[in-house]
C-alpha atoms as a PDB file:
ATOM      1  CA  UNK A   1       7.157 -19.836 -16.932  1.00  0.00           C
ATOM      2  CA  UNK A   2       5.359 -16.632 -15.647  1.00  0.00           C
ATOM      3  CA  UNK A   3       6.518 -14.823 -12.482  1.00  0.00           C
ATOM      4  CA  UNK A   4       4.844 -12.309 -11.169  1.00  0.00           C
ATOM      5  CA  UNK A   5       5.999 -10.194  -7.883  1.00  0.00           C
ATOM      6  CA  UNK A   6       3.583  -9.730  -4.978  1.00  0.00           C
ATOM      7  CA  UNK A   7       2.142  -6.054  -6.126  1.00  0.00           C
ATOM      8  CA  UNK A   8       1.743  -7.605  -9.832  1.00  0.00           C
ATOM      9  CA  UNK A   9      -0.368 -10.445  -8.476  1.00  0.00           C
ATOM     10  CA  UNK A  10      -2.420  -8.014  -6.301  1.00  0.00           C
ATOM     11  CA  UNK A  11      -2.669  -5.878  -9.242  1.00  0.00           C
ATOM     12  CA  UNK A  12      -4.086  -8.786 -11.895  1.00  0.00           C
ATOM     13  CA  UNK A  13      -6.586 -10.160  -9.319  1.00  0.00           C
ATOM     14  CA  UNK A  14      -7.863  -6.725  -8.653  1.00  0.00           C
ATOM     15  CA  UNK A  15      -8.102  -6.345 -12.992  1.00  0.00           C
ATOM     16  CA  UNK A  16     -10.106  -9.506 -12.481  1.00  0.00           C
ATOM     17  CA  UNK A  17     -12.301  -9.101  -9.847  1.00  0.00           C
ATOM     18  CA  UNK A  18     -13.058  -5.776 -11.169  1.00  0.00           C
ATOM     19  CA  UNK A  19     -13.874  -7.443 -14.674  1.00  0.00           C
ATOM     20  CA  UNK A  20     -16.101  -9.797 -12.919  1.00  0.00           C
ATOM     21  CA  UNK A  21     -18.074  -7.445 -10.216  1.00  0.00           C
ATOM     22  CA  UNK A  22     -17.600  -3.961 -11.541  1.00  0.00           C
ATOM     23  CA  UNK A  23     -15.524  -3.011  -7.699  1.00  0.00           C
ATOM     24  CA  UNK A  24     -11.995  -3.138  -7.187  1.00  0.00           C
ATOM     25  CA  UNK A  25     -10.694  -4.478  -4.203  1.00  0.00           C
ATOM     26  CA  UNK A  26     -10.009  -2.572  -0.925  1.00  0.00           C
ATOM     27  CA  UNK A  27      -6.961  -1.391   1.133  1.00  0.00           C
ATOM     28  CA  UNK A  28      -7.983  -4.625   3.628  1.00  0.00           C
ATOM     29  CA  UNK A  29      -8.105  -7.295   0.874  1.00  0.00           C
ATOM     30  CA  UNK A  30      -4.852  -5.594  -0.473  1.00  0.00           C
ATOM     31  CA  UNK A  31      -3.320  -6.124   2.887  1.00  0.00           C
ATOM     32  CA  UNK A  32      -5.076  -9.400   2.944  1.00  0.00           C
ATOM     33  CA  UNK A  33      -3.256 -10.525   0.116  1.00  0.00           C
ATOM     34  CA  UNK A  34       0.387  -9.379   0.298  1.00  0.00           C
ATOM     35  CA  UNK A  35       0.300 -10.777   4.163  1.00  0.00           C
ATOM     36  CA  UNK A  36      -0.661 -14.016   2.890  1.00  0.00           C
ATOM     37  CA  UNK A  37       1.426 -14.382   0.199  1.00  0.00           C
ATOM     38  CA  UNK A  38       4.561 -12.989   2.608  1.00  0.00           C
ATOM     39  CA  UNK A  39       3.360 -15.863   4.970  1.00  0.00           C
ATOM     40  CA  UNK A  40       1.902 -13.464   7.338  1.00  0.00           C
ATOM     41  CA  UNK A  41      -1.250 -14.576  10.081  1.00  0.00           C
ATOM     42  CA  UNK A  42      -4.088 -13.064  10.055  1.00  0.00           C
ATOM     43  CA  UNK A  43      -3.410 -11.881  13.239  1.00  0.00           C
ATOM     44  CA  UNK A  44      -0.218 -10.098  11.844  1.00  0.00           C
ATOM     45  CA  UNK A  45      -2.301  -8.403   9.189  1.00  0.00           C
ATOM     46  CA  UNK A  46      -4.888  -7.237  11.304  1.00  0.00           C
ATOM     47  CA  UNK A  47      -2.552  -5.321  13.739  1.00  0.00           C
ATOM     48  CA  UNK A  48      -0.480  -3.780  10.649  1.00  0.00           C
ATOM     49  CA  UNK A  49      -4.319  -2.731   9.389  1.00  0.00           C
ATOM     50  CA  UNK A  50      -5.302  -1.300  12.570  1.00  0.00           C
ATOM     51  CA  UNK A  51      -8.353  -3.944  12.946  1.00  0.00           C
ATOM     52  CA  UNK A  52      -9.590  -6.893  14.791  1.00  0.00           C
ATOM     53  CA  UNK A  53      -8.090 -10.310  13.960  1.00  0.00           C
ATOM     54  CA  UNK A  54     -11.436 -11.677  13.282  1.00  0.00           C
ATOM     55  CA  UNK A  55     -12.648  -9.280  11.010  1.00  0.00           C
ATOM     56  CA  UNK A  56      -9.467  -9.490   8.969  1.00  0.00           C
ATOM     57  CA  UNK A  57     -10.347 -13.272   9.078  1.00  0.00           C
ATOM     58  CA  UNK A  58     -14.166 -12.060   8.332  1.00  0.00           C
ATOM     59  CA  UNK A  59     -12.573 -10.111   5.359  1.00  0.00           C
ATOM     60  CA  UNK A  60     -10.288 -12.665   4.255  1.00  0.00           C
ATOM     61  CA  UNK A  61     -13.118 -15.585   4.159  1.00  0.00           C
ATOM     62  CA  UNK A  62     -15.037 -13.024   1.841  1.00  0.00           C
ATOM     63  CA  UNK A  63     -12.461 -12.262  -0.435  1.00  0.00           C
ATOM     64  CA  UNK A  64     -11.119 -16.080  -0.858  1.00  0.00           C
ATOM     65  CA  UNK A  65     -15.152 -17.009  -1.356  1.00  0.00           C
ATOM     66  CA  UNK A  66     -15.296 -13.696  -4.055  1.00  0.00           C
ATOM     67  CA  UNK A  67     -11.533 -15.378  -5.878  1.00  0.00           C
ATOM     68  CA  UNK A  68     -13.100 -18.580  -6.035  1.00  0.00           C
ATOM     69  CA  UNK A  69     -16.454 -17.742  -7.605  1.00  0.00           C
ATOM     70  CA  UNK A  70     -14.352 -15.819 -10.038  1.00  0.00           C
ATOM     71  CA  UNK A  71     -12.051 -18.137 -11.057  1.00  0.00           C
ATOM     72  CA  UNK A  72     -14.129 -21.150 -10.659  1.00  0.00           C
END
């Protein structure tokens, strides 16, 4: 069994995405990620970024749509 810590995940989707679109992904979907995978709201993540709730949620909905298309 494989276990990877929260920056190694962050770090193997961003290989990934990268692979896939050519961009790595940003200091939002970073914070995107290690809030949601610390259990964190959106709402929580937002006010740690400095940004609205609803365009981390924007942000978020983006970069789940991006993981799935990429992963199938």
């Amino acid at each position: 069994m494989i276990v990877m810590n929260t920056q190694e995940l962050v770090n193997y989707l961003d290989e990934l995405l990268y692979d896939s679109t050519g961009k790595h992904i940003d200091s939002l979907q970073v914070a995107i990620l290690k809030g949601v995978l610390n259990g964190e709201k959106y709402q929580d993540i937002a006010k740690e970024y400095k940004c609205s709730a609803s365009h981390a949620k924007d942000e978020a909905y983006k970069l789940w749509r991006l993981l799935s298309q990429t992963l199938n």
